[in-house]
PDB file of N, CA and C in Angstrom:
ATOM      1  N   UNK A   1     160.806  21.692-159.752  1.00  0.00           N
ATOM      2  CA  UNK A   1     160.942  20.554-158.869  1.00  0.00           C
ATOM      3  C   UNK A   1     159.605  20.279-158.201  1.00  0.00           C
ATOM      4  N   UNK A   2     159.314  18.887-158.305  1.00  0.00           N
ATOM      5  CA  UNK A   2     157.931  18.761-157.534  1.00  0.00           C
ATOM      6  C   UNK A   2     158.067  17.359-156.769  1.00  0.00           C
ATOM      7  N   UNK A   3     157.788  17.497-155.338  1.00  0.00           N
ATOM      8  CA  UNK A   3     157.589  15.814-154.794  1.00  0.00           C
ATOM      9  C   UNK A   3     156.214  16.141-154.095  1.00  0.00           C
ATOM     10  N   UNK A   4     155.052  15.885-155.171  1.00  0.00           N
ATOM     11  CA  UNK A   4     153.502  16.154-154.615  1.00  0.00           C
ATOM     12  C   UNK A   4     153.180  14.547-153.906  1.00  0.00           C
ATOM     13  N   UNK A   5     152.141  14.796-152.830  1.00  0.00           N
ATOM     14  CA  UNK A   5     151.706  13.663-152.718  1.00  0.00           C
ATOM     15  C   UNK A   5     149.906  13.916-153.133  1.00  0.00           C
ATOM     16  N   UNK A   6     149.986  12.482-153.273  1.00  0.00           N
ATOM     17  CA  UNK A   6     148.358  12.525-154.279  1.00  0.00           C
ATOM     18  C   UNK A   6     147.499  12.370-153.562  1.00  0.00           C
ATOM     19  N   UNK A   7     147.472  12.407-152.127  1.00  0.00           N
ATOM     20  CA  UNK A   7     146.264  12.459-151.053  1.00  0.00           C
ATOM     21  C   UNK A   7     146.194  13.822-150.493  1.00  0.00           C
ATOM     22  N   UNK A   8     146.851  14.828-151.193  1.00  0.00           N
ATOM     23  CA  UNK A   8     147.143  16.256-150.595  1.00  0.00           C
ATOM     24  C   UNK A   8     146.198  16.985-151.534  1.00  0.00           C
ATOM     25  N   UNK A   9     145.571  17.921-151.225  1.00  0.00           N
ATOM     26  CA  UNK A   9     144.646  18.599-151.799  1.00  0.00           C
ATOM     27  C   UNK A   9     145.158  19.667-152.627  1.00  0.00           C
ATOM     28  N   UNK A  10     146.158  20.608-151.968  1.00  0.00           N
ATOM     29  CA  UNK A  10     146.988  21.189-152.861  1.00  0.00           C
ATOM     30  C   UNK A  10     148.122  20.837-153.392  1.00  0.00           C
ATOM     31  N   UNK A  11     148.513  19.475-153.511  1.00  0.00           N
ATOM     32  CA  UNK A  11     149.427  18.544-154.659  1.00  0.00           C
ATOM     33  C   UNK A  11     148.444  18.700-155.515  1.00  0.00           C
ATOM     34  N   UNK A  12     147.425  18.186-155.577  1.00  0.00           N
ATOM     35  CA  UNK A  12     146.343  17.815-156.530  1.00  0.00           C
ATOM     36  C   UNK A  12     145.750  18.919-157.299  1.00  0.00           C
ATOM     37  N   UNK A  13     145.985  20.069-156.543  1.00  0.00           N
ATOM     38  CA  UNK A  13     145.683  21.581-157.548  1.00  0.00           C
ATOM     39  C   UNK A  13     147.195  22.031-158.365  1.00  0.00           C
ATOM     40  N   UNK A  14     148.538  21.780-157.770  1.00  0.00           N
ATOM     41  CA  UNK A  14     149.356  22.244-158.421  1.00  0.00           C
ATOM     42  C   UNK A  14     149.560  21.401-159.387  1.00  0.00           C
ATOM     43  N   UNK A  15     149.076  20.045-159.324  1.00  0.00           N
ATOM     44  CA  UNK A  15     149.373  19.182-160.629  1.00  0.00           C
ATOM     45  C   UNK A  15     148.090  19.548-161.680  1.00  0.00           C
ATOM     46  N   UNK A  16     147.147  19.860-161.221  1.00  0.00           N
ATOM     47  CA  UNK A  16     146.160  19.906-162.265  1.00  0.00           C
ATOM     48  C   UNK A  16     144.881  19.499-162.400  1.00  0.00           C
ATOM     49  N   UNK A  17     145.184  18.242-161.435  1.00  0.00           N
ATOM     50  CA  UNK A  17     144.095  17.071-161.304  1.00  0.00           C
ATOM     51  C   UNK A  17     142.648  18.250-160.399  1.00  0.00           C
ATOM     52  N   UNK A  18     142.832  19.437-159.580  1.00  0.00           N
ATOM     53  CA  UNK A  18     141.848  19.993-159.102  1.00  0.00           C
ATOM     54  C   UNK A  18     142.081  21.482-160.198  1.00  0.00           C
ATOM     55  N   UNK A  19     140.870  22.024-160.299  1.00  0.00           N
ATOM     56  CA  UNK A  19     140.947  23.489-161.207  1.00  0.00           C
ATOM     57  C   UNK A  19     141.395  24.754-159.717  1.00  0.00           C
ATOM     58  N   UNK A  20     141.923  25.337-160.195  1.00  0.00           N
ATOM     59  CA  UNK A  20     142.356  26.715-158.936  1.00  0.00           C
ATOM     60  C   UNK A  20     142.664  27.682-160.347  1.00  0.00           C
ATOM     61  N   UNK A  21     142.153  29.172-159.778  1.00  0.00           N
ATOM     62  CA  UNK A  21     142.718  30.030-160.308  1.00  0.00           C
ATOM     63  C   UNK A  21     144.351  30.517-160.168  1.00  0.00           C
ATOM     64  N   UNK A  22     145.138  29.930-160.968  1.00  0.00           N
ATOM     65  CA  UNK A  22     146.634  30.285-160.949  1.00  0.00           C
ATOM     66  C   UNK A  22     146.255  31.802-160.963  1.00  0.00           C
ATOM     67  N   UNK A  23     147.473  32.447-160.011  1.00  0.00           N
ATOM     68  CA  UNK A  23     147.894  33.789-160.043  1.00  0.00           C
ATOM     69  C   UNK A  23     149.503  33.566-160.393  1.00  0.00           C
ATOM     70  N   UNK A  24     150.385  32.878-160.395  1.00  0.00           N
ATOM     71  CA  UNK A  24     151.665  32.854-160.284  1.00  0.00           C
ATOM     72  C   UNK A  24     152.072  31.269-160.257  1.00  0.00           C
ATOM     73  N   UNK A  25     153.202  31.043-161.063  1.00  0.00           N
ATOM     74  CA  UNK A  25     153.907  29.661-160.824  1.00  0.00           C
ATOM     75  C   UNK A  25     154.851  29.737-161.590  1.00  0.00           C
ATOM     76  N   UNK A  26     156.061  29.494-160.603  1.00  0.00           N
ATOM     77  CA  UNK A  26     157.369  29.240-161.222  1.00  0.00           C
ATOM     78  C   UNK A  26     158.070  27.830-161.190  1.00  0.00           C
ATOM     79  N   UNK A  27     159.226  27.468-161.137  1.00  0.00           N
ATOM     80  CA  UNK A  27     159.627  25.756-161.073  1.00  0.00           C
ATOM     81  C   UNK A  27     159.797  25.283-159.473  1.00  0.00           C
ATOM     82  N   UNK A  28     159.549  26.354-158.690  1.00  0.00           N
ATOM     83  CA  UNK A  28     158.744  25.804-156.789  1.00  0.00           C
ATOM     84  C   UNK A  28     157.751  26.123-156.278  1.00  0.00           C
ATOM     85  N   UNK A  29     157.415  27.028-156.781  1.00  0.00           N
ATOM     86  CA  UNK A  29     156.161  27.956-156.031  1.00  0.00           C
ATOM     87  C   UNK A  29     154.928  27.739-156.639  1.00  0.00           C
ATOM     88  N   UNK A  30     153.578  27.478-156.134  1.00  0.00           N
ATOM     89  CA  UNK A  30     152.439  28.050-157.066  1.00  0.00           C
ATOM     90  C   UNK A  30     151.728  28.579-156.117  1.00  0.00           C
ATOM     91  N   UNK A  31     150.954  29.736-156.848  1.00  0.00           N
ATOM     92  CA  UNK A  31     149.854  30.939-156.251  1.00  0.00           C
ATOM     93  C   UNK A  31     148.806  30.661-156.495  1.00  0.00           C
ATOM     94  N   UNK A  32     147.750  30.478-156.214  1.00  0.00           N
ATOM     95  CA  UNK A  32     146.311  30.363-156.104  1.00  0.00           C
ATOM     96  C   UNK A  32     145.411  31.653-155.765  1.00  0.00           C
ATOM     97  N   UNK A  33     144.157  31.494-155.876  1.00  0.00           N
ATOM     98  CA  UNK A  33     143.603  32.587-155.148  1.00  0.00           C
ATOM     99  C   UNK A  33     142.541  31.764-154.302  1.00  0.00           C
ATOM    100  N   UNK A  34     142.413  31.989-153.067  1.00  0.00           N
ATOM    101  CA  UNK A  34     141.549  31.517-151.937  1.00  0.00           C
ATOM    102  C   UNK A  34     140.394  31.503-152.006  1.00  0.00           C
ATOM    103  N   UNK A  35     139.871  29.791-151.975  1.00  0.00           N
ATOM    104  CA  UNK A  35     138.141  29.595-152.506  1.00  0.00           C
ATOM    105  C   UNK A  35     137.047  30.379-151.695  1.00  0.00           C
ATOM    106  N   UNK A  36     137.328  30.824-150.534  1.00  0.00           N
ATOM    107  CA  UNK A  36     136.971  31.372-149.361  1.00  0.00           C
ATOM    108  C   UNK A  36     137.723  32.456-148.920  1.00  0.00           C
ATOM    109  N   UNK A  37     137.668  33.942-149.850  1.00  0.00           N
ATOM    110  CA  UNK A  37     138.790  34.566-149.192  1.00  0.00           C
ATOM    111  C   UNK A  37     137.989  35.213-147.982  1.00  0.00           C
ATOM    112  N   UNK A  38     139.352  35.987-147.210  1.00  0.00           N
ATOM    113  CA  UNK A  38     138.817  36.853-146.340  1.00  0.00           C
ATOM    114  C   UNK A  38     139.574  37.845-146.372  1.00  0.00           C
ATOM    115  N   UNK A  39     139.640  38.647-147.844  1.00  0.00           N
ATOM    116  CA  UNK A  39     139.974  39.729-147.661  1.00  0.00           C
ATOM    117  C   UNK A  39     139.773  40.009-149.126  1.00  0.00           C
ATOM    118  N   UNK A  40     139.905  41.513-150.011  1.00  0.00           N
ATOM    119  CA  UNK A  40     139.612  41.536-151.305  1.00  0.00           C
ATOM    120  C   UNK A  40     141.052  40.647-152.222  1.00  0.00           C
ATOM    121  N   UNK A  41     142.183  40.723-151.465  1.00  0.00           N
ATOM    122  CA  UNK A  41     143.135  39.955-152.594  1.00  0.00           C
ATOM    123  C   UNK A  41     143.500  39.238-150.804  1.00  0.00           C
ATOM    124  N   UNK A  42     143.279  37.591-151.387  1.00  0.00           N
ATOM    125  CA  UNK A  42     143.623  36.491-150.607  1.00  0.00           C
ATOM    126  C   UNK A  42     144.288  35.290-151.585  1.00  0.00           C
ATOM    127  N   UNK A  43     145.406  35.408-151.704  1.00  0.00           N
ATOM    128  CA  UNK A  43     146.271  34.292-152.496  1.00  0.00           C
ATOM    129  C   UNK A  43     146.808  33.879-151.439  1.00  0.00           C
ATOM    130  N   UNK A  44     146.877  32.034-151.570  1.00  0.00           N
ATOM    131  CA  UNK A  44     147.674  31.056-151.193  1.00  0.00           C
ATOM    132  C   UNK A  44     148.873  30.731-151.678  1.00  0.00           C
ATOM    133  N   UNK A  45     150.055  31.226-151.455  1.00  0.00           N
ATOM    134  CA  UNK A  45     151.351  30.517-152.330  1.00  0.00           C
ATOM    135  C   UNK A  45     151.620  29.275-151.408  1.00  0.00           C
ATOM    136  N   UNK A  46     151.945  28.283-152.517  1.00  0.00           N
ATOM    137  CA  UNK A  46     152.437  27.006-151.606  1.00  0.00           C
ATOM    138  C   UNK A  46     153.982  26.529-152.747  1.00  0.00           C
ATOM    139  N   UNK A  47     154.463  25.687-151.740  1.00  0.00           N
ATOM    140  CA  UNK A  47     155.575  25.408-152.125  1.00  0.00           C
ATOM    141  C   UNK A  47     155.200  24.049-153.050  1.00  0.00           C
ATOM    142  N   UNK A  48     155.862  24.092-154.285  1.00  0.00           N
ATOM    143  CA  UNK A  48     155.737  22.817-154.963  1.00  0.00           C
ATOM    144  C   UNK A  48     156.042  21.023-153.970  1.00  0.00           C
ATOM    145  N   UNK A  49     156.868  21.314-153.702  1.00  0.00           N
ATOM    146  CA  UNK A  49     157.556  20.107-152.823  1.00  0.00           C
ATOM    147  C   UNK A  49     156.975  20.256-151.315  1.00  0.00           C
ATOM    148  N   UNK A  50     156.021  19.086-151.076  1.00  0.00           N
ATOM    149  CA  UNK A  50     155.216  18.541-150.215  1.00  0.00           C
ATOM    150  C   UNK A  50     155.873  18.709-148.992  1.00  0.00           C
ATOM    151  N   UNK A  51     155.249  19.417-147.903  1.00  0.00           N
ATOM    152  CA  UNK A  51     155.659  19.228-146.275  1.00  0.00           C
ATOM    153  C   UNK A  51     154.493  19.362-146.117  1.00  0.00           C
ATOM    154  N   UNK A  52     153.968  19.056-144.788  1.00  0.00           N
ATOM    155  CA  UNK A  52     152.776  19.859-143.837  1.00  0.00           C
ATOM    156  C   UNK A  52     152.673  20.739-143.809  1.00  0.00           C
ATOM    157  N   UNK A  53     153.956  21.552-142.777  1.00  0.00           N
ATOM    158  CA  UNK A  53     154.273  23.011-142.093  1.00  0.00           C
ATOM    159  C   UNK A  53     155.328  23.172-141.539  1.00  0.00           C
ATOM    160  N   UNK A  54     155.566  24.046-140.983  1.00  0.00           N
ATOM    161  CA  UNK A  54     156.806  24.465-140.458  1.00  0.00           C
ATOM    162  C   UNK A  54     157.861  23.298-139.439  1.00  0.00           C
ATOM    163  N   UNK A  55     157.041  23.060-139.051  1.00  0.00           N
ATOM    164  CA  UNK A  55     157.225  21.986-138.538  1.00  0.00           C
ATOM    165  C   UNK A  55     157.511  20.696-138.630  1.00  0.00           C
ATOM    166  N   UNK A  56     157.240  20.271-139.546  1.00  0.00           N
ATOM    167  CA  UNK A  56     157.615  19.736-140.990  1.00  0.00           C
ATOM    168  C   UNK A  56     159.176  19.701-141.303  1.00  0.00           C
ATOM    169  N   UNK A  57     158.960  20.910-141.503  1.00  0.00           N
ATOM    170  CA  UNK A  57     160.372  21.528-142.551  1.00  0.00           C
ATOM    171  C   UNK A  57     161.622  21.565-142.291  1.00  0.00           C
ATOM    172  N   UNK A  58     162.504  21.045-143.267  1.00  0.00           N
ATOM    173  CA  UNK A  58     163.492  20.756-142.775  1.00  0.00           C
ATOM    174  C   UNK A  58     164.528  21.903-143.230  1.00  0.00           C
ATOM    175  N   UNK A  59     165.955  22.310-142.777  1.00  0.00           N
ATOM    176  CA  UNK A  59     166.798  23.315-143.608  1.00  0.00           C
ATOM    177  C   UNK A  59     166.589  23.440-144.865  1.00  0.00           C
ATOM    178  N   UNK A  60     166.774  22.425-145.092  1.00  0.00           N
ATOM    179  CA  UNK A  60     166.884  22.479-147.406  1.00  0.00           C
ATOM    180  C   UNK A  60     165.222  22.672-147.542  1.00  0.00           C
ATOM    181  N   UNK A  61     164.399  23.446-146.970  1.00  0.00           N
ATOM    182  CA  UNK A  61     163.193  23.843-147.173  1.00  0.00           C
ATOM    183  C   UNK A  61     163.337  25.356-147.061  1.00  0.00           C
ATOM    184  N   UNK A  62     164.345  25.968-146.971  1.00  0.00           N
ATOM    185  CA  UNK A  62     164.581  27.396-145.758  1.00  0.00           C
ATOM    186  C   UNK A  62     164.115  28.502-147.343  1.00  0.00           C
ATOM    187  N   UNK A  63     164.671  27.842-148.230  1.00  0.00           N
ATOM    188  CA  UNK A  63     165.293  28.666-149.783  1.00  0.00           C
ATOM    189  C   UNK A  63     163.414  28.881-149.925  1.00  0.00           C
ATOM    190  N   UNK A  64     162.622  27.154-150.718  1.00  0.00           N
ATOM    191  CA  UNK A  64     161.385  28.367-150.894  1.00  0.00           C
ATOM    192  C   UNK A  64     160.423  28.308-149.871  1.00  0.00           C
ATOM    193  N   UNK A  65     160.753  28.372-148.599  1.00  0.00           N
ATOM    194  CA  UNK A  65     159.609  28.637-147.603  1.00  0.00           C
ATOM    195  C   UNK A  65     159.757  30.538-147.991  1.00  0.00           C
ATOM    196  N   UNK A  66     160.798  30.951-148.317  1.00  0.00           N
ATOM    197  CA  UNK A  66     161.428  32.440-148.497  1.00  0.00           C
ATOM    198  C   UNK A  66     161.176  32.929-149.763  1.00  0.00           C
ATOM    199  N   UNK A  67     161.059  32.281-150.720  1.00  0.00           N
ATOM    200  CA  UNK A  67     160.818  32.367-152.275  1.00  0.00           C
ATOM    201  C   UNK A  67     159.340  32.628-151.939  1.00  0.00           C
ATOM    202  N   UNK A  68     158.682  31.779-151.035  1.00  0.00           N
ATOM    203  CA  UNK A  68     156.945  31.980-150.685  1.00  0.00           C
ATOM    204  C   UNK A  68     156.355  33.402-150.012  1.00  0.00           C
ATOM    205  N   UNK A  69     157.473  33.921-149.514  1.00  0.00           N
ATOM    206  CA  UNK A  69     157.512  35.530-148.918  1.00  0.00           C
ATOM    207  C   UNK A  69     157.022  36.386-150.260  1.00  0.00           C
ATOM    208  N   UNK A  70     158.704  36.079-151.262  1.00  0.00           N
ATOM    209  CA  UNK A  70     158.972  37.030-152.020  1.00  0.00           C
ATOM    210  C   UNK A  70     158.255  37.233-152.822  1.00  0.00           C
ATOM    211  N   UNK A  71     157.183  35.585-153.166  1.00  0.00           N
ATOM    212  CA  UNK A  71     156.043  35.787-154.538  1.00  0.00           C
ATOM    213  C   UNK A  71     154.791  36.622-153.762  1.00  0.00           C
ATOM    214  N   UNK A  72     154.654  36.553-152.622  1.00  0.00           N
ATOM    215  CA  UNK A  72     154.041  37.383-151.644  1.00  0.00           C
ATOM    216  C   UNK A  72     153.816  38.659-152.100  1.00  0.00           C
ATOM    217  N   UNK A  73     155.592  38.884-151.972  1.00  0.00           N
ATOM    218  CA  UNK A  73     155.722  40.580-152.262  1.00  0.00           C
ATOM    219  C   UNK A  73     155.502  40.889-153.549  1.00  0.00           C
ATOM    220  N   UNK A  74     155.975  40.556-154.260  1.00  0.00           N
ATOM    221  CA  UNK A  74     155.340  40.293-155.588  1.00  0.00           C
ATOM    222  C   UNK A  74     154.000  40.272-156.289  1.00  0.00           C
ATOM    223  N   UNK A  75     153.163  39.612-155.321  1.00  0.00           N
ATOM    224  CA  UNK A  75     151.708  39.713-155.806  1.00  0.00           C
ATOM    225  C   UNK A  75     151.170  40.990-155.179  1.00  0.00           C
ATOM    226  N   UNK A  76     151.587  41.329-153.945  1.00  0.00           N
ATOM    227  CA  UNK A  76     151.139  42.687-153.507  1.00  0.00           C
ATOM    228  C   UNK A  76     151.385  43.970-154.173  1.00  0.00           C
ATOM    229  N   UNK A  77     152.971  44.103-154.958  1.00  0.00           N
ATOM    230  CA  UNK A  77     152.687  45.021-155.347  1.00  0.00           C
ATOM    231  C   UNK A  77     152.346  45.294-156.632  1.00  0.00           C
ATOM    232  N   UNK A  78     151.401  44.179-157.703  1.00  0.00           N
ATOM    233  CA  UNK A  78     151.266  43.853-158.748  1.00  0.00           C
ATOM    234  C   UNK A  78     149.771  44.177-158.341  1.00  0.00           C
ATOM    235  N   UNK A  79     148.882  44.211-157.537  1.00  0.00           N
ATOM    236  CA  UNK A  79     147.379  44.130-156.884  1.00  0.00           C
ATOM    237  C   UNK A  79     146.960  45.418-156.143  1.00  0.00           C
ATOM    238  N   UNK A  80     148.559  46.206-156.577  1.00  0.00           N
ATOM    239  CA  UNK A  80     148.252  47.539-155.349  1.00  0.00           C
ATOM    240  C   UNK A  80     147.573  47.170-153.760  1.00  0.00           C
ATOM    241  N   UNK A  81     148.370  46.534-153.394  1.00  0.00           N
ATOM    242  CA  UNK A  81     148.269  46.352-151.984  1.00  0.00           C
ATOM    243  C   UNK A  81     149.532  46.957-150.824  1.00  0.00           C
ATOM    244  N   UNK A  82     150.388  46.782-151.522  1.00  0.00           N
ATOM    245  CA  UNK A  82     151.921  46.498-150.774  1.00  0.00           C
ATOM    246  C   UNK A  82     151.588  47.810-149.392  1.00  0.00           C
ATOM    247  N   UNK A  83     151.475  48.338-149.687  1.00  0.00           N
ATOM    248  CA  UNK A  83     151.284  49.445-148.456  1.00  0.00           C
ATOM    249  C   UNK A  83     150.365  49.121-147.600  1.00  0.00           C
ATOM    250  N   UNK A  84     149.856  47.595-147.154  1.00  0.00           N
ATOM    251  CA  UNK A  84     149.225  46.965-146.046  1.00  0.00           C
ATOM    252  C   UNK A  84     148.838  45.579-146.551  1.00  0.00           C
ATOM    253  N   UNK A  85     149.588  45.059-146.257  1.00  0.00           N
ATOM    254  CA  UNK A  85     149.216  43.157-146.691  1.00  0.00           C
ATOM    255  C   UNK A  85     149.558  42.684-145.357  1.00  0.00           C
ATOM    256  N   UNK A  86     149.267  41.117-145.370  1.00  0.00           N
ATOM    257  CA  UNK A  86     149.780  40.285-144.347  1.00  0.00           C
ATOM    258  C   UNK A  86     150.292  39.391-145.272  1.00  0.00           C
ATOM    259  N   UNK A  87     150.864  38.516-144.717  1.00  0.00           N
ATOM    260  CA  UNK A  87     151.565  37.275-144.996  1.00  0.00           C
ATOM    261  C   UNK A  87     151.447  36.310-143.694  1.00  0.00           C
ATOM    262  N   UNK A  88     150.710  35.113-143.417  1.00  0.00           N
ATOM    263  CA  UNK A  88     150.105  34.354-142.484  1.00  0.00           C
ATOM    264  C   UNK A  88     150.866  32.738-143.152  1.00  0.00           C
ATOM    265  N   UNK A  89     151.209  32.310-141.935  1.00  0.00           N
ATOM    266  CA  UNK A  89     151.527  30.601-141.997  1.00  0.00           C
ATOM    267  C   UNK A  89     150.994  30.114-140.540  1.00  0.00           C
ATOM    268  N   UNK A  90     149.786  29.594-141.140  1.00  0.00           N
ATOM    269  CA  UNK A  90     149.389  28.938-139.773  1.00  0.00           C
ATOM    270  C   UNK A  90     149.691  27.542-139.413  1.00  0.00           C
ATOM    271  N   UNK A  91     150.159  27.417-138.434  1.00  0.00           N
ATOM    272  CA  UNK A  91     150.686  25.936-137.833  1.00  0.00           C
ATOM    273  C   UNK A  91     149.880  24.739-136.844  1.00  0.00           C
ATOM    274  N   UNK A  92     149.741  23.827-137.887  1.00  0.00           N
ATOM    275  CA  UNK A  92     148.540  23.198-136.885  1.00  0.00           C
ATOM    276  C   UNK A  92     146.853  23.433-137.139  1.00  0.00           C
ATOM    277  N   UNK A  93     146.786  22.716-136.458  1.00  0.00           N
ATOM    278  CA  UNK A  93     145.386  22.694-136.085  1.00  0.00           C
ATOM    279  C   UNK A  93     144.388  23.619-135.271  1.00  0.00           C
ATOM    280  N   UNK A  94     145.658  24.050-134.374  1.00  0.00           N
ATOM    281  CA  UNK A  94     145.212  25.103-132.983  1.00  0.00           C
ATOM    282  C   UNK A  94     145.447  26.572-133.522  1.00  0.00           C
ATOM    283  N   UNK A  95     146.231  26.444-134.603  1.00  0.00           N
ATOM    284  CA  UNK A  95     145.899  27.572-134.932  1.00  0.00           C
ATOM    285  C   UNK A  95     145.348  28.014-136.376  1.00  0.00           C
ATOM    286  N   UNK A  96     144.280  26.955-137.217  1.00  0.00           N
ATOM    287  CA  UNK A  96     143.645  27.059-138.070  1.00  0.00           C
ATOM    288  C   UNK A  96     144.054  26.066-139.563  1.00  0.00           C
ATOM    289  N   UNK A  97     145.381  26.010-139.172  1.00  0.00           N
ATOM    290  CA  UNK A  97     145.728  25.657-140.670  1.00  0.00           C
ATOM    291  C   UNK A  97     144.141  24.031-140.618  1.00  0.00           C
ATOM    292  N   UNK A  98     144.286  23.802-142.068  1.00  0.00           N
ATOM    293  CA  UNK A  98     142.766  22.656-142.247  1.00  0.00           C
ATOM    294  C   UNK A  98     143.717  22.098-143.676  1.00  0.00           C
ATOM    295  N   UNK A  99     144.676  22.680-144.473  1.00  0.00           N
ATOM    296  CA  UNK A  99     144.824  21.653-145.383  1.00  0.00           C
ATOM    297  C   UNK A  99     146.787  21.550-144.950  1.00  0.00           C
ATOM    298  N   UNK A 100     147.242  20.276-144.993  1.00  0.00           N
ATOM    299  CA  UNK A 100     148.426  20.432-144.482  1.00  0.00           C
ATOM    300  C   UNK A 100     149.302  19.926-145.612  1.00  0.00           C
ATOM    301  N   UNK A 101     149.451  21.131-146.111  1.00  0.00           N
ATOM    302  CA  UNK A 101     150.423  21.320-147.128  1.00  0.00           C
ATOM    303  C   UNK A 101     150.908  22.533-146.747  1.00  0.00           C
ATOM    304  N   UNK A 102     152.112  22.809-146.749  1.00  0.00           N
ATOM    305  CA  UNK A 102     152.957  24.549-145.814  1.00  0.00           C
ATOM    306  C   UNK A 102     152.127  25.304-147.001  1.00  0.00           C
ATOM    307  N   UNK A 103     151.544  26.544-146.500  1.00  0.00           N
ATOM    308  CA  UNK A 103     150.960  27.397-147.326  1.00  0.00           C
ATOM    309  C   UNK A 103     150.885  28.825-146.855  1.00  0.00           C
ATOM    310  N   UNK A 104     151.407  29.913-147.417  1.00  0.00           N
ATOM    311  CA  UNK A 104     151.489  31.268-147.286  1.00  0.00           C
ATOM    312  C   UNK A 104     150.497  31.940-147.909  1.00  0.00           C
ATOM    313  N   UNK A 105     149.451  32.294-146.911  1.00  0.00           N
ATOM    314  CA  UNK A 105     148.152  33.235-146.908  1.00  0.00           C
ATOM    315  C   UNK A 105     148.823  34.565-147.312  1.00  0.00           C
ATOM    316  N   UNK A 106     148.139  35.367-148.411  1.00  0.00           N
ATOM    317  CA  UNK A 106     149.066  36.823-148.717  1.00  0.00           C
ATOM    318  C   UNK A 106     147.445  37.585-148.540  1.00  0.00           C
ATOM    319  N   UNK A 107     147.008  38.511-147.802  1.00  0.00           N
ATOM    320  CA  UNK A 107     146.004  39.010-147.737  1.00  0.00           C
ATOM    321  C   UNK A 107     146.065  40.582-147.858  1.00  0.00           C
ATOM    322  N   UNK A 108     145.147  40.927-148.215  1.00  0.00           N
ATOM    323  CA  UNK A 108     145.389  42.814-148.335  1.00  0.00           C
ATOM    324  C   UNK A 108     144.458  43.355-149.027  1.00  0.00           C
ATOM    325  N   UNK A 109     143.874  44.208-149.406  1.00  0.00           N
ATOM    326  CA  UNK A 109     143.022  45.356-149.719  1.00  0.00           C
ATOM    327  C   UNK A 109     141.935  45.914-148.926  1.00  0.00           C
ATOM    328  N   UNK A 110     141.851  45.551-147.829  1.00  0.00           N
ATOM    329  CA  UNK A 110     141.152  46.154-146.608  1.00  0.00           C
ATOM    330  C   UNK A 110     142.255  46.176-145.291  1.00  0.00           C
ATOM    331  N   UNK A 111     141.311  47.271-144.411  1.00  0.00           N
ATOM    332  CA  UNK A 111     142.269  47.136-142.952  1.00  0.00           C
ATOM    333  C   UNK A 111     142.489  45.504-142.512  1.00  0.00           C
ATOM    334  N   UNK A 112     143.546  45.690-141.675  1.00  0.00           N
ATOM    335  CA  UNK A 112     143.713  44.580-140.637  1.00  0.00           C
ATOM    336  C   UNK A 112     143.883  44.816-139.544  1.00  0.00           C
ATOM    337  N   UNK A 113     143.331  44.257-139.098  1.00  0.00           N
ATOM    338  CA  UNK A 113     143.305  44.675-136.982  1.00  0.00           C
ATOM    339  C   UNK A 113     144.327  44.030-136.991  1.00  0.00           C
ATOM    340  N   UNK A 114     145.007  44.161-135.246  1.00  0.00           N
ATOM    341  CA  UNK A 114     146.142  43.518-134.738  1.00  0.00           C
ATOM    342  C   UNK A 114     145.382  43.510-133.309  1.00  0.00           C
ATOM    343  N   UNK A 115     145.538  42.822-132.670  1.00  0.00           N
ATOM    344  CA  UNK A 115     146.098  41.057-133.261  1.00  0.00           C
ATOM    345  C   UNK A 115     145.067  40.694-134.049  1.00  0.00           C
ATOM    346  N   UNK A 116     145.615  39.743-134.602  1.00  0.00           N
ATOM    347  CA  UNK A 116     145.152  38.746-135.959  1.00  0.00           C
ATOM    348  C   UNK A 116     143.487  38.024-134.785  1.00  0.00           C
ATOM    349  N   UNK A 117     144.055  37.179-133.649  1.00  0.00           N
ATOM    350  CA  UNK A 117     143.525  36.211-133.713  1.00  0.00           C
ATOM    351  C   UNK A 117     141.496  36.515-133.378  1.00  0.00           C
TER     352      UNK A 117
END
């Protein structure tokens, strides 16, 4: 299922029209790996079907905002990470997000401090 919009930067990578290194894609989800990571494994999963963010999102979004966890878990323990990853959805502006398409940061192979910010 896909409702991309074509002024979205990551519509435009899950359709094709931009090159990204696929790590993962099923018929909602696609995985990327982060042009700018900040960490040794930094994949972006985003949901095929276009929102902003959470905020955004409506119930009938609940299934793969959660599917975006699980490919999460999935890539972590396929990367030997799982025994310290994050999983990040930043909301807004104030708190970093820059492309607004809902997108799940999966980060891991080094420490992570707490707090994040």
């Amino acid at each position: 299922m896909t409702d991309l919009n074509s002024d979205c930067l990551f519509c435009r990578i899950i359709s094709g029209k931009i090159p990204a290194k696929k790590v993962y894609e099923d018929e909602h989800v696609f995985a990327f790996e982060d042009i700018k990571p900040k960490a040794p494994t930094h994949v972006l999963i985003v949901p095929k079907k276009h929102f902003a963010g959470l905020n955004e999102a409506q119930a009938e979004d609940a299934d793969v905002i959660g599917r975006c966890h699980l490919v999460a878990a999935e890539i972590a323990r396929q990367r030997n990470v799982e025994q310290g990853y994050r999983t990040v959805v930043n909301v807004g502006p104030g708190a970093g997000q820059t492309v607004f398409h809902l997108h799940v940061h999966l980060l891991g192979g080094r420490g992570l401090n707490w707090p994040p910010g």
